[in-house]
Protein backbone atom coordinates (compact mmCIF):
# COMPACT_ATOMS: atom_id res chain seq x y z
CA UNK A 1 189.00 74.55 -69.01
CA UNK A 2 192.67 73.57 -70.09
CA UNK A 3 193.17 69.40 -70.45
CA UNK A 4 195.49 69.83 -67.21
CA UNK A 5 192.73 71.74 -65.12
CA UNK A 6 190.51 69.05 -66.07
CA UNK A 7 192.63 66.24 -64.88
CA UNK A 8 193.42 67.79 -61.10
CA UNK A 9 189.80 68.55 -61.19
CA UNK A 10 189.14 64.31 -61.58
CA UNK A 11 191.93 63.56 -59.27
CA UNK A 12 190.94 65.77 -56.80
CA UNK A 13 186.73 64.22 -56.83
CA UNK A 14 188.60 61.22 -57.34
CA UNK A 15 190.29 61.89 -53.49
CA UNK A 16 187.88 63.41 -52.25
CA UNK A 17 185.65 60.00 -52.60
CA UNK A 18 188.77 57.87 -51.45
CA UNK A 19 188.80 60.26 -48.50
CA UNK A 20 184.94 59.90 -47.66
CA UNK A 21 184.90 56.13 -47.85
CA UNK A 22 187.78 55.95 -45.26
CA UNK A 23 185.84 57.98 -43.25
CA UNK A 24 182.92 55.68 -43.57
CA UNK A 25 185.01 53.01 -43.07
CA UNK A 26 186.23 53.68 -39.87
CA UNK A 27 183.09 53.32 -37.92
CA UNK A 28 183.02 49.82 -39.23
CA UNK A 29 186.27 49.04 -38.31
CA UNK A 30 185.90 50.65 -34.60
CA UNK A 31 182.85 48.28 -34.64
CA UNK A 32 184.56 45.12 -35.69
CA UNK A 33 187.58 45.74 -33.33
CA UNK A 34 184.65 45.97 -30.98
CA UNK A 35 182.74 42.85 -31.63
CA UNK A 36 185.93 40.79 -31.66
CA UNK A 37 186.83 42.15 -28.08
CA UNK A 38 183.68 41.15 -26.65
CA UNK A 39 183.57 38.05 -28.67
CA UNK A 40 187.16 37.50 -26.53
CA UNK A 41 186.10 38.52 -23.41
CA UNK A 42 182.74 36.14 -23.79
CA UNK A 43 184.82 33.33 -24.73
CA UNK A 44 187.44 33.81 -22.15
CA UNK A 45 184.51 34.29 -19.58
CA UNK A 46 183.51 31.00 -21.21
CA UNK A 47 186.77 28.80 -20.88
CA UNK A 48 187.15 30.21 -16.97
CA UNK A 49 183.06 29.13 -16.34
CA UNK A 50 183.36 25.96 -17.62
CA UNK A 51 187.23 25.83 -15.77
CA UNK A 52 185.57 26.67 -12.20
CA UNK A 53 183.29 23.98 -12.97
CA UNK A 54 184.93 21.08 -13.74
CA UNK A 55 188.16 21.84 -11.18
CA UNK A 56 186.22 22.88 -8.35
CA UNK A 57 182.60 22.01 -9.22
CA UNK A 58 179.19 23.45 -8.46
CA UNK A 59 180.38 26.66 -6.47
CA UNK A 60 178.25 28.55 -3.65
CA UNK A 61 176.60 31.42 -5.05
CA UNK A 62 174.68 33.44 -2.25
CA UNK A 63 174.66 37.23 -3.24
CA UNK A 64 175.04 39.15 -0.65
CA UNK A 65 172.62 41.54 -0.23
CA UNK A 66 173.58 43.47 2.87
CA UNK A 67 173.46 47.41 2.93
CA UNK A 68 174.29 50.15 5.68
CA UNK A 69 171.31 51.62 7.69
CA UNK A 70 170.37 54.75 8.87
CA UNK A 71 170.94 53.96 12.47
CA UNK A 72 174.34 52.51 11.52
CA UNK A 73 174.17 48.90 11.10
CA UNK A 74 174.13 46.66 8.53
CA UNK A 75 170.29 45.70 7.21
CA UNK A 76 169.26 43.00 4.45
CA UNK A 77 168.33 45.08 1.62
CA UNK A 78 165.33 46.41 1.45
CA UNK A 79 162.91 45.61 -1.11
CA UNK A 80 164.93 42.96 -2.77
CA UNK A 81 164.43 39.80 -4.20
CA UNK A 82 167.51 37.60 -5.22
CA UNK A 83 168.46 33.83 -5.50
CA UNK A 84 170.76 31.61 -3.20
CA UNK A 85 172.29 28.15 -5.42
CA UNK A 86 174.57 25.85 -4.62
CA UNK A 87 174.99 21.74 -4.99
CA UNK A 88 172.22 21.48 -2.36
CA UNK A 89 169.80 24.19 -2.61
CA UNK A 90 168.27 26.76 -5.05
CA UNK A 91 166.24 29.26 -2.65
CA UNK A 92 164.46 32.51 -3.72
CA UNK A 93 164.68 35.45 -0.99
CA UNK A 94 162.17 38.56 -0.85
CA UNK A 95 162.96 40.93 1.92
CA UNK A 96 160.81 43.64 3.08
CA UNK A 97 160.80 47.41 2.88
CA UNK A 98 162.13 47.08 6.61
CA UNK A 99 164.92 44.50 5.71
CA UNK A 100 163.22 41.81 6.72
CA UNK A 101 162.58 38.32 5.28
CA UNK A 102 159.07 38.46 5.38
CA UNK A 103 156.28 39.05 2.11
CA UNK A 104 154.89 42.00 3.84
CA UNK A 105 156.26 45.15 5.93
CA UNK A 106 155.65 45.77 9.70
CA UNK A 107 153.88 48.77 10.91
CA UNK A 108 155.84 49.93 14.21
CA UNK A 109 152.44 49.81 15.93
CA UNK A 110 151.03 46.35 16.81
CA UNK A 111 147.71 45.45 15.65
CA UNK A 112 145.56 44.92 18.69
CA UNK A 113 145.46 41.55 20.08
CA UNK A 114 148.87 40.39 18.45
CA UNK A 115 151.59 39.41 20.30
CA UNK A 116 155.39 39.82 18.70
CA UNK A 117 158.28 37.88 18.30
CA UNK A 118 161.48 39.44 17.46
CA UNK A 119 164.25 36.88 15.90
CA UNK A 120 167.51 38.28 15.77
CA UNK A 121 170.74 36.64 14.72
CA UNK A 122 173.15 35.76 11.42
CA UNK A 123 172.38 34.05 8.49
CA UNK A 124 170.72 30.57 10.50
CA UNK A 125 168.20 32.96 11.65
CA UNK A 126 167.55 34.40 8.24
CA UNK A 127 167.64 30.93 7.01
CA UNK A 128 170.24 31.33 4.26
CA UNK A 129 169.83 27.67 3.03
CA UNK A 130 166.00 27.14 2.99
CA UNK A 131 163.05 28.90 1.69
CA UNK A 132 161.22 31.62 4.05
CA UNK A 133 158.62 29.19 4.95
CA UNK A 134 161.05 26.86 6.19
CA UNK A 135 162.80 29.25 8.50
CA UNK A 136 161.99 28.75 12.17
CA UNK A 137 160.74 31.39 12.15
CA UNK A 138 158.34 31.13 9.84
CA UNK A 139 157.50 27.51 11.39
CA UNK A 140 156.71 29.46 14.88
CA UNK A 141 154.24 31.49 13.65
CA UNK A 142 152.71 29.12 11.59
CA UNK A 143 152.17 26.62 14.59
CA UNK A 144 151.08 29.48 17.10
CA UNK A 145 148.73 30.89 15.38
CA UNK A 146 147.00 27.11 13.97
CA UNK A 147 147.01 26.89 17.93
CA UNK A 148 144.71 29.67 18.17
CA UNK A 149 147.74 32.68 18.92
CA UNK A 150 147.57 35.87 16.99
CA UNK A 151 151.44 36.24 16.69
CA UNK A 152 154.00 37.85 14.16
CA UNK A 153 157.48 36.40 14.40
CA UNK A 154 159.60 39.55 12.72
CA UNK A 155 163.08 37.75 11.21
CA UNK A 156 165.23 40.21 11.36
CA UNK A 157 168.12 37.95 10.94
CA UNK A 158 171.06 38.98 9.09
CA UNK A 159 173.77 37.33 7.64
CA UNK A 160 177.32 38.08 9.03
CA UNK A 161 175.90 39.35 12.04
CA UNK A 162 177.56 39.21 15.45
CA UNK A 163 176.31 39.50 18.89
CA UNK A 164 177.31 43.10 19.46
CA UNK A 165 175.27 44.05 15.98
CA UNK A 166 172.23 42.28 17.52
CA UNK A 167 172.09 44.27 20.70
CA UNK A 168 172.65 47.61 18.95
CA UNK A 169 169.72 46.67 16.48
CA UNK A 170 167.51 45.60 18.69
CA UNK A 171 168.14 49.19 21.19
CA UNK A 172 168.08 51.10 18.51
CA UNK A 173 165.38 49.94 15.63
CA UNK A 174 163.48 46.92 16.95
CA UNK A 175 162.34 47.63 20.21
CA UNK A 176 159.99 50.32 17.98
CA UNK A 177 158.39 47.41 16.97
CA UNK A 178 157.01 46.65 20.64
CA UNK A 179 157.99 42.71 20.72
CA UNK A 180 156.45 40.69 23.52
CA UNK A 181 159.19 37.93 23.27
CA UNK A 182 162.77 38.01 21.96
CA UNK A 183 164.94 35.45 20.43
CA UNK A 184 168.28 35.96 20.09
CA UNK A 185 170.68 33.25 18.06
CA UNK A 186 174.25 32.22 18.71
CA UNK A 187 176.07 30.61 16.53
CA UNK A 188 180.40 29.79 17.40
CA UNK A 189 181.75 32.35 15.06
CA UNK A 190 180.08 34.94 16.99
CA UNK A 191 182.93 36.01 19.11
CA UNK A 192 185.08 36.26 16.75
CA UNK A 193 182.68 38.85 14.81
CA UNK A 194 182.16 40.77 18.07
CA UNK A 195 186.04 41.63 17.71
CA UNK A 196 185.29 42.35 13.43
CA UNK A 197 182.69 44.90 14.43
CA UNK A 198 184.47 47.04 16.75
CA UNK A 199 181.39 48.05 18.33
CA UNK A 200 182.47 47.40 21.97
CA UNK A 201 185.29 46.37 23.74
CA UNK A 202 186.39 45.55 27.50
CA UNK A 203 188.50 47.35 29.69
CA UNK A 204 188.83 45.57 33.05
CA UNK A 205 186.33 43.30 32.42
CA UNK A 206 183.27 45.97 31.61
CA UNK A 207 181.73 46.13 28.41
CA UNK A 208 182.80 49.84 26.81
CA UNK A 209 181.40 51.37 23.51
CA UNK A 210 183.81 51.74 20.59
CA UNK A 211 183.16 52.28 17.39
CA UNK A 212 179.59 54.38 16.61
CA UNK A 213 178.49 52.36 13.62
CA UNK A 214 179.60 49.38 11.50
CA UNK A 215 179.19 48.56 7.87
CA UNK A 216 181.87 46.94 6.14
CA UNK A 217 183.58 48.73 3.36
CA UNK A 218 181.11 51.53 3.63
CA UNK A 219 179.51 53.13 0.40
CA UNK A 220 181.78 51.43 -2.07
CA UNK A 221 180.01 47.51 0.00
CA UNK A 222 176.80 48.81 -0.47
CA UNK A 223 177.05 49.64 -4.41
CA UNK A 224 178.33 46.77 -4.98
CA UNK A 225 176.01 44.35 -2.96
CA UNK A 226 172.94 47.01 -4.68
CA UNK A 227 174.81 46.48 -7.82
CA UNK A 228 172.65 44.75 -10.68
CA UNK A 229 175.98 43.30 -12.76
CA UNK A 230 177.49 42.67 -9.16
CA UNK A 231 174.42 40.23 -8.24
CA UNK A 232 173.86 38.87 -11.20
CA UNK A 233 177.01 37.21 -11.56
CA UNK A 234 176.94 36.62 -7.67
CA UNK A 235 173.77 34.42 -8.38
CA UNK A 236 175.19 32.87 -11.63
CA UNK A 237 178.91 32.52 -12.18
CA UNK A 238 180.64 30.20 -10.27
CA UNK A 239 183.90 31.75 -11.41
CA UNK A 240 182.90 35.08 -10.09
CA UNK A 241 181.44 33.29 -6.89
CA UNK A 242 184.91 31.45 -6.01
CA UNK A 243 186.85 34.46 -6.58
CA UNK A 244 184.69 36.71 -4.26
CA UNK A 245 184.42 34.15 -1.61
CA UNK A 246 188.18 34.08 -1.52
CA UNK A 247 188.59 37.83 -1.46
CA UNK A 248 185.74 38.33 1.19
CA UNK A 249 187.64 35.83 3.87
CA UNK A 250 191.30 37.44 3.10
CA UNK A 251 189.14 40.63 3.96
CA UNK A 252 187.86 39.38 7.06
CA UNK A 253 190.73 37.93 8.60
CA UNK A 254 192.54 41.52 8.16
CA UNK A 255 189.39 43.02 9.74
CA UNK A 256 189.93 41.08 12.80
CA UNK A 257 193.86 41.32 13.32
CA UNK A 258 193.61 45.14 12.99
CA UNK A 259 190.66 45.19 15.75
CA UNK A 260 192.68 42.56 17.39
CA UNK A 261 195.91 45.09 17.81
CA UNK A 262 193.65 48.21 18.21
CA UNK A 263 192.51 46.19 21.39
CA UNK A 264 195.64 45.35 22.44
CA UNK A 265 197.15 48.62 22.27
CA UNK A 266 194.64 50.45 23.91
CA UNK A 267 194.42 48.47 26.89
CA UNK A 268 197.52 48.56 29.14
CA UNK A 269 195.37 45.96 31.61
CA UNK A 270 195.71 41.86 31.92
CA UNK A 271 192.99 41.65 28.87
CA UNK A 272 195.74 42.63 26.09
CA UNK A 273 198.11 39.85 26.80
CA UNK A 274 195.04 37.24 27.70
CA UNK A 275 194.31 34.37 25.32
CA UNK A 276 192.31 35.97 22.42
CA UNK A 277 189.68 32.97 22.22
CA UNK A 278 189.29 33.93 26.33
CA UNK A 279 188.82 37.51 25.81
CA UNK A 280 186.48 37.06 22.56
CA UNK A 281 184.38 34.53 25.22
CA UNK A 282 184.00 37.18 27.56
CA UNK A 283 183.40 39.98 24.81
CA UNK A 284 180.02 37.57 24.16
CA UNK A 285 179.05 37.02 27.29
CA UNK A 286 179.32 40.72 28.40
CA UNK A 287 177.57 41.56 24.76
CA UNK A 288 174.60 38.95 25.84
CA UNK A 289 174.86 40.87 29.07
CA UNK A 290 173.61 44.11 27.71
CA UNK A 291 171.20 42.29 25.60
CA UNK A 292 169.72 40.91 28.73
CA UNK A 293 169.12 44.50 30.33
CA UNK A 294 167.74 45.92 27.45
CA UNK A 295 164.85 43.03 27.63
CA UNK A 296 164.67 42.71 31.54
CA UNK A 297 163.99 46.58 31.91
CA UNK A 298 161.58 46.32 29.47
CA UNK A 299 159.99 42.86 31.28
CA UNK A 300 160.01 41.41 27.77
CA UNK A 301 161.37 37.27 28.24
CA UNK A 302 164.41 36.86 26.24
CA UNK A 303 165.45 33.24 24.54
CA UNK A 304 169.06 32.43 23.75
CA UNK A 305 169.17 29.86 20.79
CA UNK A 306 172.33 28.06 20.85
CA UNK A 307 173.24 26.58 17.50
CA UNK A 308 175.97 23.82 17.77
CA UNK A 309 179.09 23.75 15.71
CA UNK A 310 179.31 20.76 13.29
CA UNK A 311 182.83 22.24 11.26
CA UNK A 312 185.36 20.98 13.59
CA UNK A 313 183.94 17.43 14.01
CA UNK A 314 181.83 16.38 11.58
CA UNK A 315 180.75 12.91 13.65
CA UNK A 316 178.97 15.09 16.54
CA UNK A 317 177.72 18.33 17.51
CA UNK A 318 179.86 20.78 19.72
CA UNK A 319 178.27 23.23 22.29
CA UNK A 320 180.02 26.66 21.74
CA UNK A 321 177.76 28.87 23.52
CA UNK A 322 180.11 30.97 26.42
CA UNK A 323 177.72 29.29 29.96
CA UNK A 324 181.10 30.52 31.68
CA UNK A 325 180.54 33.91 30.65
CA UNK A 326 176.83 34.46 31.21
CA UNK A 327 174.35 32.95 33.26
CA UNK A 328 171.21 31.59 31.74
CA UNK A 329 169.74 30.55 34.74
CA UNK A 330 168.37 33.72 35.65
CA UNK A 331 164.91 34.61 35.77
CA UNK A 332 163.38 35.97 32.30
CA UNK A 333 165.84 34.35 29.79
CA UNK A 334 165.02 30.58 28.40
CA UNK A 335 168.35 29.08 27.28
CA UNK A 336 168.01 26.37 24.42
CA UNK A 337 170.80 24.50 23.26
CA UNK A 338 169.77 23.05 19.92
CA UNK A 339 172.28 20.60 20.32
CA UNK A 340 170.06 18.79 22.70
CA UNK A 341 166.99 18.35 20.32
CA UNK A 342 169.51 17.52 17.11
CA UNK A 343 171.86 14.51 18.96
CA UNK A 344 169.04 12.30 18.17
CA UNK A 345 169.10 12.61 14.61
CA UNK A 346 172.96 12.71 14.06
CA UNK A 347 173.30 9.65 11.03
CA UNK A 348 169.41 9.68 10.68
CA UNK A 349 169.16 13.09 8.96
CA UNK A 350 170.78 15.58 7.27
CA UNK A 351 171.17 18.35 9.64
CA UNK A 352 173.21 20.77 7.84
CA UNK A 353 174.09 21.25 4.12
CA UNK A 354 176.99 19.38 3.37
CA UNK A 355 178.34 21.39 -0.05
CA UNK A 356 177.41 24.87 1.00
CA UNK A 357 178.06 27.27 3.75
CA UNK A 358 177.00 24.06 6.39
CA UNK A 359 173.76 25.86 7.50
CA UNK A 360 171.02 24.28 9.02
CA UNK A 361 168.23 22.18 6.93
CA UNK A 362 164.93 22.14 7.18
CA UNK A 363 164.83 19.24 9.27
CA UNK A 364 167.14 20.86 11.60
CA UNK A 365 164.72 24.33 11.63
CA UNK A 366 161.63 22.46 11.85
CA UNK A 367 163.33 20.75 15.26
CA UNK A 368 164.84 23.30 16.20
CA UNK A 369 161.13 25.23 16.48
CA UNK A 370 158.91 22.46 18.24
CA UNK A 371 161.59 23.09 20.83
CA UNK A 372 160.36 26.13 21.67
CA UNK A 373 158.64 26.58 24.96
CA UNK A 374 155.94 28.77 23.32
């Protein structure tokens, strides 16, 4: 081998090392590039964390655990167990395999000698603010049966849920459960999430079916509120939380002004032009209604809860339930205004969470049950 040959040969092993520890340096470098992106996008997570919390404070961070059903309406996730914290509560949630808050699953068939209790209603009913035992639910069974009842009180409250979703679940799933007594909540925004849902209208005053089925944003709602990143910076960021509340009432306000014009446009009647609180009033009634067949065919007694409003004045409770609309005088329905039993305690005790979503306490649930005529 020549001097020259023996030089390219050196050069050439001399590149060909150069060109293997570039290649083994890449990797590193793709990893450091990596590590200092997440490094930024931890510490910018950081900065807007600790931002949130010392602009807006403490923010309310209640998952939302809410999932489409097989018969078309929205159910609390089944099997799940999540966290609701805010400034005034931290409250652990386990729902049932039938989307129920309860620690145990229903058969459809009543074990002899037990009498059922079917609560239906929004998030007061599933007691978004206290822990299960302090539901009133939970209270009412407790004191029946210590009274010498065999009785199951089902909650199959859900949050967001309007009137029109309560009579569709009860005709269509919870009726197979055989209850001997229903309770049905109503809280003020009600109406207003009769219109949301779509699921009936009125044309000249009688209550007509629209839409089949209702489940907000559909597949791409339920992966997210099934989502495990999703919910776990639901339950812990409050940047995350403040940024999704916003989003989720821009969302509902568009919800209702396209139902709102759907309405409007479809009925050439008086209803169109009417005032829209009117018309949403007699949407409820009408919806409470066909609640009220469902339970007098069936000779099963039928309680209307009436929660009172506290948002619009603060100093005293308002009665928002529609009595115009719907007459609870009528045999086999037992109308109790809640307002009645909490008056007393307005200044005395804390009836609703002050720094939260303003639901009820457990003063307020505890009341609320020994008012029961049961």
């Amino acid at each position: 081998m020549t001097r020259g040959s023996a030089n390219r040969s050196m050069r050439n092993r001399e590149a060909e090392r150069r060109g293997l520890g570039l290649a083994a340096s890449r990797p590193k470098r793709a990893l450091v590039r990596l590590a200092l992106l997440l490094g930024s996008v931890f510490l910018s997570a950081l900065v807007l964390e600790v931002g949130v919390l010392l602009a807006f404070g403490e923010q309310v961070k209640f998952p939302r655990h809410v999932v489409g059903s097989e018969f078309g309406l929205r159910i609390n996730q089944p099997n799940s167990t999540y966290r609701h914290k805010s400034a005034d509560v931290t409250v652990w949630f386990r729902i049932n395999g039938q989307g129920m808050r309860a620690d145990r699953d229903f058969s459809y068939e009543k074990p002899e000698g037990v009498k059922r209790i079917v609560a239906l209603g929004d998030s007061f009913t599933l007691g978004y603010e206290v822990d299960a035992e302090k539901t009133f639910s939970s209270i009412l069974e407790r004191e029946l049966n210590d009274r010498g009842h065999a009785v199951e009180v089902l909650n199959a409250g859900v949050s967001g849920y309007s009137t029109a979703e309560a009579a569709l679940y009860l005709e269509r799933e919870l009726l197979r459960y055989d209850p001997d007594l229903v309770v049905v909540s109503f809280y003020g925004n009600d109406p207003v999430d009769n219109v949301r849902s779509n699921l009936f209208s009125l044309v000249n005053d009688r209550l007509v079916e629209g839409a089949s089925s209702y489940v907000p944003a559909g597949r791409v709602g339920d992966f997210l509120n099934t989502s495990s990143i999703f919910n776990f910076l639901s339950e812990r960021s409050n940047a995350f939380a403040l940024l999704k509340e916003k989003a989720t009432l821009l969302a509902k306000r568009r919800m209702v002004m396209e139902n709102v014009e759907t309405l409007e446009q479809a009925e050439a009647t008086a209803a169109a032009a009417e005032d829209k609180v009117s018309y949403q009033r007699r949407l409820a009634g009408a919806t409470f209604e066909r609640i009220y067949r469902t339970t007098d065919q069936r000779q099963i007694p039928l309680i209307i809860q009436s929660i009172p409003s506290r948002r619009t004045a603060p100093e005293r409770l308002v009665e928002r339930f529609p009595l115009e609309e719907f007459d609870v005088t009528r045999k086999g329905v037992w109308f109790l205004p809640a307002k009645e039993v909490l008056d007393p305690w307005l200044g005395q005790e804390q009836l609703y969470h002050e720094r939260s979503h303003g639901h009820w306490t457990p003063h307020s649930m505890r009341s609320w049950a020994r008012l029961s005529p049961l």
